[in-house]
PDB file of N, CA and C in Angstrom:
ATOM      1  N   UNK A   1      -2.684  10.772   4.300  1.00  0.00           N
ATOM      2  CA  UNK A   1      -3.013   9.625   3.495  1.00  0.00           C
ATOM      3  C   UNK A   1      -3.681   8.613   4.411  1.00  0.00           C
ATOM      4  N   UNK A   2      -5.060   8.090   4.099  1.00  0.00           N
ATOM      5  CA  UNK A   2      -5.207   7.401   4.801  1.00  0.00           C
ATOM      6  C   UNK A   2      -5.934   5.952   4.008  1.00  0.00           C
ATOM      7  N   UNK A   3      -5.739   4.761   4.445  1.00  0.00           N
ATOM      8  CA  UNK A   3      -6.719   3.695   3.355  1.00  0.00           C
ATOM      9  C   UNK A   3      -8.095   3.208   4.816  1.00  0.00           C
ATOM     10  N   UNK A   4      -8.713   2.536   4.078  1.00  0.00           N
ATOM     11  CA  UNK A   4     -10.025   2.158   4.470  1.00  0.00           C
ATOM     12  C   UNK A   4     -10.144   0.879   3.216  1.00  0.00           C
ATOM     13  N   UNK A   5      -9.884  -0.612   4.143  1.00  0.00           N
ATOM     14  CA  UNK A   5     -10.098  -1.744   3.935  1.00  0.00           C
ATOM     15  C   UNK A   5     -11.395  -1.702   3.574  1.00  0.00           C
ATOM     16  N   UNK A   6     -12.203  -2.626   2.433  1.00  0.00           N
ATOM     17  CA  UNK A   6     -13.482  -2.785   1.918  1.00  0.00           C
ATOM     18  C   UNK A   6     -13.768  -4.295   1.835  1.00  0.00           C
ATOM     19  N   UNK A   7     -12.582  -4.972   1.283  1.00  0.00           N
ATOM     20  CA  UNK A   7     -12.671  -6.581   1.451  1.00  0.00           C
ATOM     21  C   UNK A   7     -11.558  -7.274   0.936  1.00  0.00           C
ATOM     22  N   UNK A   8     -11.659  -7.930   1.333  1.00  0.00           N
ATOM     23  CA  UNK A   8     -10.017  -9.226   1.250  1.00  0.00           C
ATOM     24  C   UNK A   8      -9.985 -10.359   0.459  1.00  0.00           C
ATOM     25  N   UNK A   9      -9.974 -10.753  -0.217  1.00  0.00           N
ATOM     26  CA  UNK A   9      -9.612 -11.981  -0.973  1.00  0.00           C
ATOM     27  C   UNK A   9      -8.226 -12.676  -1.081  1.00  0.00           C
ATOM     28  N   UNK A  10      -7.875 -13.839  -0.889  1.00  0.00           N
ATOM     29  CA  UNK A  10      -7.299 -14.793  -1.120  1.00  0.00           C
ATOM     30  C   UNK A  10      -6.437 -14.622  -2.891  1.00  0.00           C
ATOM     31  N   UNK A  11      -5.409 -14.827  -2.854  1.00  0.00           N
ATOM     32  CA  UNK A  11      -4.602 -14.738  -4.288  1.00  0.00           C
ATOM     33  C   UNK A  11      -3.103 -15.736  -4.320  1.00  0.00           C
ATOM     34  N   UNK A  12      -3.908 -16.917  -3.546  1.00  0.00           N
ATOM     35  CA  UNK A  12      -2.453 -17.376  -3.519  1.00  0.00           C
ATOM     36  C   UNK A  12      -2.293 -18.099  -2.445  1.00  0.00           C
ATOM     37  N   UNK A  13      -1.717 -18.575  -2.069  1.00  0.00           N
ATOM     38  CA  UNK A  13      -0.644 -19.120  -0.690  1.00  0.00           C
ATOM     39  C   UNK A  13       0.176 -18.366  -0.183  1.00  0.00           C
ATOM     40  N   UNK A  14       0.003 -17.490   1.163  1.00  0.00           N
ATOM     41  CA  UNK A  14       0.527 -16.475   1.750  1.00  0.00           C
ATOM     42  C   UNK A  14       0.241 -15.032   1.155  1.00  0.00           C
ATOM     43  N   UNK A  15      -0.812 -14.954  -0.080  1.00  0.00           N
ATOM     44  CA  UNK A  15      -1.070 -13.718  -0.989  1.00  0.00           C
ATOM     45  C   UNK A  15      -2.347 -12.952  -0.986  1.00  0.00           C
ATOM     46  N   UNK A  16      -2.606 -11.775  -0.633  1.00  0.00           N
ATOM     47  CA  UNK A  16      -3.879 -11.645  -0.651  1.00  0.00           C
ATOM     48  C   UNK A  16      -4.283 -10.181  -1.512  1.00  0.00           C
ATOM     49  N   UNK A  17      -5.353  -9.926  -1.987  1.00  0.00           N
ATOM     50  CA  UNK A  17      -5.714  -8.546  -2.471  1.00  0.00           C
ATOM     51  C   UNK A  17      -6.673  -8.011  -1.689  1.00  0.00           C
ATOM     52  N   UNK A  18      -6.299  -6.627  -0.881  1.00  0.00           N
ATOM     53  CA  UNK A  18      -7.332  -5.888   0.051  1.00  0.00           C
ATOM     54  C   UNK A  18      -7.793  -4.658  -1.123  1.00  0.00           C
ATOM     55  N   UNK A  19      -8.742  -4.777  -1.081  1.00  0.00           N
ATOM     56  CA  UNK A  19      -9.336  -3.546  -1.708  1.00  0.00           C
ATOM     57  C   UNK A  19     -10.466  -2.212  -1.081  1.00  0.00           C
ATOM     58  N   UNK A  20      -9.980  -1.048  -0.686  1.00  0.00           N
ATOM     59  CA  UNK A  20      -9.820  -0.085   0.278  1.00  0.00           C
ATOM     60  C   UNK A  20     -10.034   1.284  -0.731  1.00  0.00           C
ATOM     61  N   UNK A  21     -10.567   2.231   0.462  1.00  0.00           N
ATOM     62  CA  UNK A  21     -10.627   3.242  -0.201  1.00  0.00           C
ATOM     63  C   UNK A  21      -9.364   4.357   0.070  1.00  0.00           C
ATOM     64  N   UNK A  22      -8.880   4.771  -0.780  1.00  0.00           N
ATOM     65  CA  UNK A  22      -7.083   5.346  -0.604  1.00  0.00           C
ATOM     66  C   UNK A  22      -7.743   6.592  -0.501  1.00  0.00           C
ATOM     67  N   UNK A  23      -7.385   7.977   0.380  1.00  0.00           N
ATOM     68  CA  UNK A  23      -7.565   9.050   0.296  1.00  0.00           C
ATOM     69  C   UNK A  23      -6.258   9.941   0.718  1.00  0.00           C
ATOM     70  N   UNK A  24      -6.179  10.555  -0.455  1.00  0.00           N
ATOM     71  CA  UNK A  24      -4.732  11.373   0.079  1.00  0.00           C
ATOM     72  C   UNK A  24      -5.534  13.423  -0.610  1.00  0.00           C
ATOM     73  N   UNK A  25      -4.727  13.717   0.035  1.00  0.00           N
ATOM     74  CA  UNK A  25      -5.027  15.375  -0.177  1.00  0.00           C
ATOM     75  C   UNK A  25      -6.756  15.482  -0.315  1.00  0.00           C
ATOM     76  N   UNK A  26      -7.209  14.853   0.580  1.00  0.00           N
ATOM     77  CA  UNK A  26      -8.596  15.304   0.273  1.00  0.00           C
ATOM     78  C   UNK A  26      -9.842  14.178  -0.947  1.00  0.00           C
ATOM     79  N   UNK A  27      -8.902  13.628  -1.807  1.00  0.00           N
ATOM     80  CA  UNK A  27      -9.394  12.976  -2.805  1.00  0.00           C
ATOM     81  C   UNK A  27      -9.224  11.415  -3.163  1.00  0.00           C
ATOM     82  N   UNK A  28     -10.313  10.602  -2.963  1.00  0.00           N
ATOM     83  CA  UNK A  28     -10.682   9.099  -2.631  1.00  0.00           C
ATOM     84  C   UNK A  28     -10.780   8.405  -3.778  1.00  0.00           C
ATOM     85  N   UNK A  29      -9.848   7.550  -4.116  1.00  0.00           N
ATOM     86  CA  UNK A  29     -10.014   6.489  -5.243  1.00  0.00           C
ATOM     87  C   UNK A  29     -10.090   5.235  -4.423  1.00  0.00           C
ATOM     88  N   UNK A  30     -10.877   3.983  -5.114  1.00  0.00           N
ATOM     89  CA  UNK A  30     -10.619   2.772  -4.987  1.00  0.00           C
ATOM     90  C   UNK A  30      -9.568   1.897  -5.247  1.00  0.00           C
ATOM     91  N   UNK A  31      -8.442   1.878  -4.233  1.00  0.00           N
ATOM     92  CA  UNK A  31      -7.480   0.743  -5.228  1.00  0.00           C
ATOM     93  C   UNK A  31      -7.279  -0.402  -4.699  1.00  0.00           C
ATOM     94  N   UNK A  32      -6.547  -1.532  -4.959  1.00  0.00           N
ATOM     95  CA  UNK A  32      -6.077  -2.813  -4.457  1.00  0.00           C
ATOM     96  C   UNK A  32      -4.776  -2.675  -4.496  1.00  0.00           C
ATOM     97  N   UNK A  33      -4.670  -3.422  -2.860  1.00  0.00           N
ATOM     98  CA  UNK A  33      -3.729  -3.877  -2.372  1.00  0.00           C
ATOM     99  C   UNK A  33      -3.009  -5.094  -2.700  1.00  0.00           C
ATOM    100  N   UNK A  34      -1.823  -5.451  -3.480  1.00  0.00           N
ATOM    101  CA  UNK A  34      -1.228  -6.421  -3.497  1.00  0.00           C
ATOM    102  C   UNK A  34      -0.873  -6.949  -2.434  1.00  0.00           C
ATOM    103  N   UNK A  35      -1.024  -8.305  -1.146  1.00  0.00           N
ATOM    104  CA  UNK A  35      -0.182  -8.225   0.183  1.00  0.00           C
ATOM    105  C   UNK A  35       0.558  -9.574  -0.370  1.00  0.00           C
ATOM    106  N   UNK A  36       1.625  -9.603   0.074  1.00  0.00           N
ATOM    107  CA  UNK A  36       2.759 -10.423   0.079  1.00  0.00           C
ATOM    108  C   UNK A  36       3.213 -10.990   1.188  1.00  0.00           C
ATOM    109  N   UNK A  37       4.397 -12.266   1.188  1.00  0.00           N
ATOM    110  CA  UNK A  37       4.902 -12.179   2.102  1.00  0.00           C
ATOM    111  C   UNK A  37       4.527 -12.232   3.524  1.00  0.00           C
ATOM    112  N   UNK A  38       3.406 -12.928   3.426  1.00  0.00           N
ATOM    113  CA  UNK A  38       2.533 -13.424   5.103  1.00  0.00           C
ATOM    114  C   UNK A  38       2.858 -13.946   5.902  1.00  0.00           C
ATOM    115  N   UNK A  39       3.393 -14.017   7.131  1.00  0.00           N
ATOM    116  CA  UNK A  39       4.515 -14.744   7.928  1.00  0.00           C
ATOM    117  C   UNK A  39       3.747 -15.066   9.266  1.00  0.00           C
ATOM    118  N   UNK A  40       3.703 -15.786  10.040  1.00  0.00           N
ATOM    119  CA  UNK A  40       3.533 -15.778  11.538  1.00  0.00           C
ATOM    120  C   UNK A  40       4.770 -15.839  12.489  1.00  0.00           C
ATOM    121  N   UNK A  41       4.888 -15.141  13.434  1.00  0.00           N
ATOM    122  CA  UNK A  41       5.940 -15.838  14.075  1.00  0.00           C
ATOM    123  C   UNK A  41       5.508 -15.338  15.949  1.00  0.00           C
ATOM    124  N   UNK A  42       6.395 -15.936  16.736  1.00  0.00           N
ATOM    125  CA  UNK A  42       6.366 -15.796  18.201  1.00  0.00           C
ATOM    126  C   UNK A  42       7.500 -14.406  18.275  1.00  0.00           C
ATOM    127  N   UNK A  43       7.098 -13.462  18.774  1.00  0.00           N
ATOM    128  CA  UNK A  43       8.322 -12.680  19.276  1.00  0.00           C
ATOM    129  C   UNK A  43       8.801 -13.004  20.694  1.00  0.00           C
ATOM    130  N   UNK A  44       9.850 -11.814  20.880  1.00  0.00           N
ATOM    131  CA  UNK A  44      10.708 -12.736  22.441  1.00  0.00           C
ATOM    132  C   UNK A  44       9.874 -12.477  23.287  1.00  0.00           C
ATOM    133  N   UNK A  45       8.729 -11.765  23.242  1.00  0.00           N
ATOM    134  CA  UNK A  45       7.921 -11.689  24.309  1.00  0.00           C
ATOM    135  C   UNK A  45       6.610 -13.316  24.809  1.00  0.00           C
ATOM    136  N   UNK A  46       6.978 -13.994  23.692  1.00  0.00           N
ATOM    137  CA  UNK A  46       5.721 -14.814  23.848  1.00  0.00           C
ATOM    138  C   UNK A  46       4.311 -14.268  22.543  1.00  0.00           C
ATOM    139  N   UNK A  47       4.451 -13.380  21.985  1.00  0.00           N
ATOM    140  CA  UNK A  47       3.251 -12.701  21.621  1.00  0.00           C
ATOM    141  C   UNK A  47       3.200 -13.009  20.228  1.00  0.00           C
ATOM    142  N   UNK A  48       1.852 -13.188  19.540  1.00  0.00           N
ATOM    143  CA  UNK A  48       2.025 -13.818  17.952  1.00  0.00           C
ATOM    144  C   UNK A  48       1.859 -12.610  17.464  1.00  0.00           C
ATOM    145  N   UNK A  49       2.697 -12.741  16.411  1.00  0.00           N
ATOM    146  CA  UNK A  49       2.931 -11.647  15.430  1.00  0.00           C
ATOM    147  C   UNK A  49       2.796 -11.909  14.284  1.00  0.00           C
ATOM    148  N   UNK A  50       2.323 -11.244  13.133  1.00  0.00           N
ATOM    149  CA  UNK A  50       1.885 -11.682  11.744  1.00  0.00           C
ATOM    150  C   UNK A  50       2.913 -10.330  10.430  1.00  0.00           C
ATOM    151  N   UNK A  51       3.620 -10.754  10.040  1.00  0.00           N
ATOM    152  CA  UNK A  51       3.923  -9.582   9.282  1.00  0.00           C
ATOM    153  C   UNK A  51       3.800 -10.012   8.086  1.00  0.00           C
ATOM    154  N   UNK A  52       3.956  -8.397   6.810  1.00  0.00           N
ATOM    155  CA  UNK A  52       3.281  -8.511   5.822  1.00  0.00           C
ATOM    156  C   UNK A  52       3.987  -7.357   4.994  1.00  0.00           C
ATOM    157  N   UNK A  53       4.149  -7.333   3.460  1.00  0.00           N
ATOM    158  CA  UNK A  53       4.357  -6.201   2.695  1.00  0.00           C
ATOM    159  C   UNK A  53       3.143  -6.240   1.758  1.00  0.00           C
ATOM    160  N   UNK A  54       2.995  -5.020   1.725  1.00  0.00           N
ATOM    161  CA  UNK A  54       1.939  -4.362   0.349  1.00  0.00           C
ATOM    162  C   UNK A  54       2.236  -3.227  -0.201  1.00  0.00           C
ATOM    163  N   UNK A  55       1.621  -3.672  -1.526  1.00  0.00           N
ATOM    164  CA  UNK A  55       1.867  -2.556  -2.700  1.00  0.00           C
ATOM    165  C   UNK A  55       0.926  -2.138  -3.469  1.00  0.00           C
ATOM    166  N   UNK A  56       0.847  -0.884  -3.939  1.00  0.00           N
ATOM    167  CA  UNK A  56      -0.350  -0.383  -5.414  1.00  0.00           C
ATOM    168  C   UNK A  56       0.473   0.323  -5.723  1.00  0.00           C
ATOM    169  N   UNK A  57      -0.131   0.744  -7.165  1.00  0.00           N
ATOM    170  CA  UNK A  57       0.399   1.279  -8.090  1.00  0.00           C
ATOM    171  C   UNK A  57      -0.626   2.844  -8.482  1.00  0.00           C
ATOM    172  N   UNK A  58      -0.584   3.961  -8.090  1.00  0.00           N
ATOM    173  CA  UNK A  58      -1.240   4.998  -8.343  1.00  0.00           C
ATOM    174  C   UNK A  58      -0.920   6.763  -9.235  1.00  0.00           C
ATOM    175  N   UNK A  59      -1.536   6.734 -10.004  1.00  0.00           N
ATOM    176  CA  UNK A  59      -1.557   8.087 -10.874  1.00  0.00           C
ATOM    177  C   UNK A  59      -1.700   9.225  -9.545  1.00  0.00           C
ATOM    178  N   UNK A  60      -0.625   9.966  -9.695  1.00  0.00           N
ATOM    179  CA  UNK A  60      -0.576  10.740  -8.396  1.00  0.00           C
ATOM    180  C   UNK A  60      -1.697  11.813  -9.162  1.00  0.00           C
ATOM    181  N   UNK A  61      -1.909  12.058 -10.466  1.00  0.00           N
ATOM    182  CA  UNK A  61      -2.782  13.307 -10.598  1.00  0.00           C
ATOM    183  C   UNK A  61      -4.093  12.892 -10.869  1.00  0.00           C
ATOM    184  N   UNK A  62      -4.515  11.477 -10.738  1.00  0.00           N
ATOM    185  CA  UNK A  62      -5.658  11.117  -9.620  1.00  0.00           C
ATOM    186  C   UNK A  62      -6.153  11.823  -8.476  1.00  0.00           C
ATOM    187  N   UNK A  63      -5.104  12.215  -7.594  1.00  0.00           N
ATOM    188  CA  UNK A  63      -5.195  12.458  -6.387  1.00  0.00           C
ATOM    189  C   UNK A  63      -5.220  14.081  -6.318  1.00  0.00           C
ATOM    190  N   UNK A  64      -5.425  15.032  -7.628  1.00  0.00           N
ATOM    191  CA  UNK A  64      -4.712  16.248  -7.609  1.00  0.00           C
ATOM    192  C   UNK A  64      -3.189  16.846  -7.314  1.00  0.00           C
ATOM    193  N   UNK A  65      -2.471  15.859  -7.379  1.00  0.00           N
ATOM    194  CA  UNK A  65      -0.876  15.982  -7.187  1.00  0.00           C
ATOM    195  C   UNK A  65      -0.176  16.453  -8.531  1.00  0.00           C
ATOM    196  N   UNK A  66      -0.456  17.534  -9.119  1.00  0.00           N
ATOM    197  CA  UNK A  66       0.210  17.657 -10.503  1.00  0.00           C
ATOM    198  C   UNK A  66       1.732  18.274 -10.177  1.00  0.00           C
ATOM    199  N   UNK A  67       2.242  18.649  -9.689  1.00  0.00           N
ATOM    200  CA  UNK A  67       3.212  18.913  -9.234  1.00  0.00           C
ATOM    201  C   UNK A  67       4.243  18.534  -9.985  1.00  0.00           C
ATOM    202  N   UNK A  68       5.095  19.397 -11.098  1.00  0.00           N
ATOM    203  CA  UNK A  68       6.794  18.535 -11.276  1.00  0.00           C
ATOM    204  C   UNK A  68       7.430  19.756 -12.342  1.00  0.00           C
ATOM    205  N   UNK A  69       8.979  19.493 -12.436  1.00  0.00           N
ATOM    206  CA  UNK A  69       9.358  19.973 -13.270  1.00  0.00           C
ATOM    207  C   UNK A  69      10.700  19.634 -14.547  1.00  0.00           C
ATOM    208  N   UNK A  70      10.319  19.966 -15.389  1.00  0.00           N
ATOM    209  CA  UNK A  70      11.136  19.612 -16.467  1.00  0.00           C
ATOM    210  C   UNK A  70      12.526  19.320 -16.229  1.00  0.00           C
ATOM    211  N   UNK A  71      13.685  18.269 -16.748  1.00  0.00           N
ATOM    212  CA  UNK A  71      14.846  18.414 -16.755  1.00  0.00           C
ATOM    213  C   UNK A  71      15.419  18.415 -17.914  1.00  0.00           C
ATOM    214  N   UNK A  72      16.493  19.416 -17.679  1.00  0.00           N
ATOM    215  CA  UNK A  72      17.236  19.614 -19.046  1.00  0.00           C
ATOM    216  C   UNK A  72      17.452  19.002 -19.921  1.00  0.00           C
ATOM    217  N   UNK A  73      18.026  17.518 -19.123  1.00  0.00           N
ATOM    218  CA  UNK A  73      18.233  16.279 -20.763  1.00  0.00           C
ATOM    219  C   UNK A  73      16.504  16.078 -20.975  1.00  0.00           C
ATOM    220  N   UNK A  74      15.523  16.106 -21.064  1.00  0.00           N
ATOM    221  CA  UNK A  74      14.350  15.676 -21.625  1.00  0.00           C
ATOM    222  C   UNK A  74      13.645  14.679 -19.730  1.00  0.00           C
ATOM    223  N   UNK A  75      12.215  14.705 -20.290  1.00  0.00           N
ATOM    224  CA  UNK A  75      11.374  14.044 -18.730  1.00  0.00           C
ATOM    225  C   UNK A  75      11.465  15.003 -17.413  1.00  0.00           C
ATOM    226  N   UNK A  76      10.614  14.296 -16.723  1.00  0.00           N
ATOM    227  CA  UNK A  76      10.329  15.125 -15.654  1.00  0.00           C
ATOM    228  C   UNK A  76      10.812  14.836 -13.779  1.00  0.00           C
ATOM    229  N   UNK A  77      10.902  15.463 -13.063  1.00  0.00           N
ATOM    230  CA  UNK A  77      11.269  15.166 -11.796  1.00  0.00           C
ATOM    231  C   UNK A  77      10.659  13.671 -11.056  1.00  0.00           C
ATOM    232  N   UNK A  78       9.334  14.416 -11.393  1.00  0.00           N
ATOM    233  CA  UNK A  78       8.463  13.534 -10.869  1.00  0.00           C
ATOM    234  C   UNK A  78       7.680  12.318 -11.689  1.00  0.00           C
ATOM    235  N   UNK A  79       7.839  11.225 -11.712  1.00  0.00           N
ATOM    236  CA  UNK A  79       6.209  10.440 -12.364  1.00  0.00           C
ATOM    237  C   UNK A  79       5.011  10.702 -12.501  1.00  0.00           C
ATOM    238  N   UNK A  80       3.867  10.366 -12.873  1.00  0.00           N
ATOM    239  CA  UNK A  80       2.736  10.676 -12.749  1.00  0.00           C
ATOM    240  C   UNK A  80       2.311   8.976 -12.099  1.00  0.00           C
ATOM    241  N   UNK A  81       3.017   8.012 -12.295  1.00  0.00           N
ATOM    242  CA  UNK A  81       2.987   6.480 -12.073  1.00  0.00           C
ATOM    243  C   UNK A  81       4.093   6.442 -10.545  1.00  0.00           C
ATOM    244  N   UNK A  82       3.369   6.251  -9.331  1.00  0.00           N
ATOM    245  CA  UNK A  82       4.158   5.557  -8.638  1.00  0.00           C
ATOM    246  C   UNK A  82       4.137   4.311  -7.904  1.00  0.00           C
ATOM    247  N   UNK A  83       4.633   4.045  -7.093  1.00  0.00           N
ATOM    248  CA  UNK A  83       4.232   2.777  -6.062  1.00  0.00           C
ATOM    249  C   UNK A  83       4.215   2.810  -4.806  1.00  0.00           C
ATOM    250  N   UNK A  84       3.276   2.840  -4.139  1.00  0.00           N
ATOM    251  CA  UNK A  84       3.218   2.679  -2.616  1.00  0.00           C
ATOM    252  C   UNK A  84       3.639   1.411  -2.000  1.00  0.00           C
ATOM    253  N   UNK A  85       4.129   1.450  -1.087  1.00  0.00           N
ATOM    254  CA  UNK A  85       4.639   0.110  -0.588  1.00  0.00           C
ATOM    255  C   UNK A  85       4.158   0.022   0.929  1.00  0.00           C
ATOM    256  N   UNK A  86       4.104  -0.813   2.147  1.00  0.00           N
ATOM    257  CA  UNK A  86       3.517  -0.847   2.940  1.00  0.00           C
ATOM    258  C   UNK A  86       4.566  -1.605   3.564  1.00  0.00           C
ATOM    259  N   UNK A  87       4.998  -1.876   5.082  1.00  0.00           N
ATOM    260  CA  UNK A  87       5.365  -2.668   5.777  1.00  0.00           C
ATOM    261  C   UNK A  87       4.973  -2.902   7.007  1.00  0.00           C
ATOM    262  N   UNK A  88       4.223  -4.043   7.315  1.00  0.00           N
ATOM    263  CA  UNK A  88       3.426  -4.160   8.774  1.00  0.00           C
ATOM    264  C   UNK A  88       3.765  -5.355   9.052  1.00  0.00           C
ATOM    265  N   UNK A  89       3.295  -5.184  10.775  1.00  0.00           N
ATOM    266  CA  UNK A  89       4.104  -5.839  11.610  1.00  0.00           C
ATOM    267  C   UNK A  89       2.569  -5.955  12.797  1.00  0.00           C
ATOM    268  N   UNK A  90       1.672  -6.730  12.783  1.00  0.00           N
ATOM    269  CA  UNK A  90       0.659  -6.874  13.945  1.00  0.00           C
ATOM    270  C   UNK A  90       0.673  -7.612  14.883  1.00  0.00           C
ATOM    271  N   UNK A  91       0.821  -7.670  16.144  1.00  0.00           N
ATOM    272  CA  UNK A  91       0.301  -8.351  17.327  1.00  0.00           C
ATOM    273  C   UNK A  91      -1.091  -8.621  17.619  1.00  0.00           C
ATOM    274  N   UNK A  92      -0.840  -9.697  17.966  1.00  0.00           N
ATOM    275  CA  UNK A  92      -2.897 -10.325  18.388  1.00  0.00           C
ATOM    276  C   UNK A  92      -2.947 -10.123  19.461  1.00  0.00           C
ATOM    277  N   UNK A  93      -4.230  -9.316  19.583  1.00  0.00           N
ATOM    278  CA  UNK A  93      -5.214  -8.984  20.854  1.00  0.00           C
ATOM    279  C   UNK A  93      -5.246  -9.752  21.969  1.00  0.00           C
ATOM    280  N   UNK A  94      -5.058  -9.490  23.183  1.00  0.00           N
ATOM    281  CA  UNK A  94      -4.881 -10.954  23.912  1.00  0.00           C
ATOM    282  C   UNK A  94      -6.688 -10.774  24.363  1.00  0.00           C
TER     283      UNK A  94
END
């Protein structure tokens, strides 16, 4: 799985939407990034650090992921709707 940032916009105070190209198993959709939760801080080293959560929401058989199987009471193992979530943590370049 890999994303590829395209451009960033502003959504807020501490909020932003990155919109990137998502490629998993071979197959590339466009989605947006919800980012949340924008923080700065000093770690014990002296070093600025910026952390961040993000999320989308993706049709896994978008991606060719059809994969699942039935359960007895009724529905399936899997979703076809899930959520990716992200947790980062960056240091600045000295």
């Amino acid at each position: 799985m890999t994303f590829v940032s395209k451009s960033a916009r502003a959504a807020g105070e501490g909020h932003l939407e990155v919109t990137g190209d998502l490629t998993i198993r071979g197959t590339t959709h466009e989605v947006t990034l919800s980012v949340d939760e924008i923080s700065a801080a000093q770690d014990m080293r002296g070093n600025s650090r910026i952390g961040a959560t993000a999320s989308t929401k993706i049709k896994r058989s978008d991606f060719g992921m059809t994969w699942n199987k039935a359960l007895e009471t009724g529905g399936v193992v899997v979703g076809d709707v899930v959520t990716i979530t992200l947790e980062a943590s960056l240091v600045k370049a000295v």
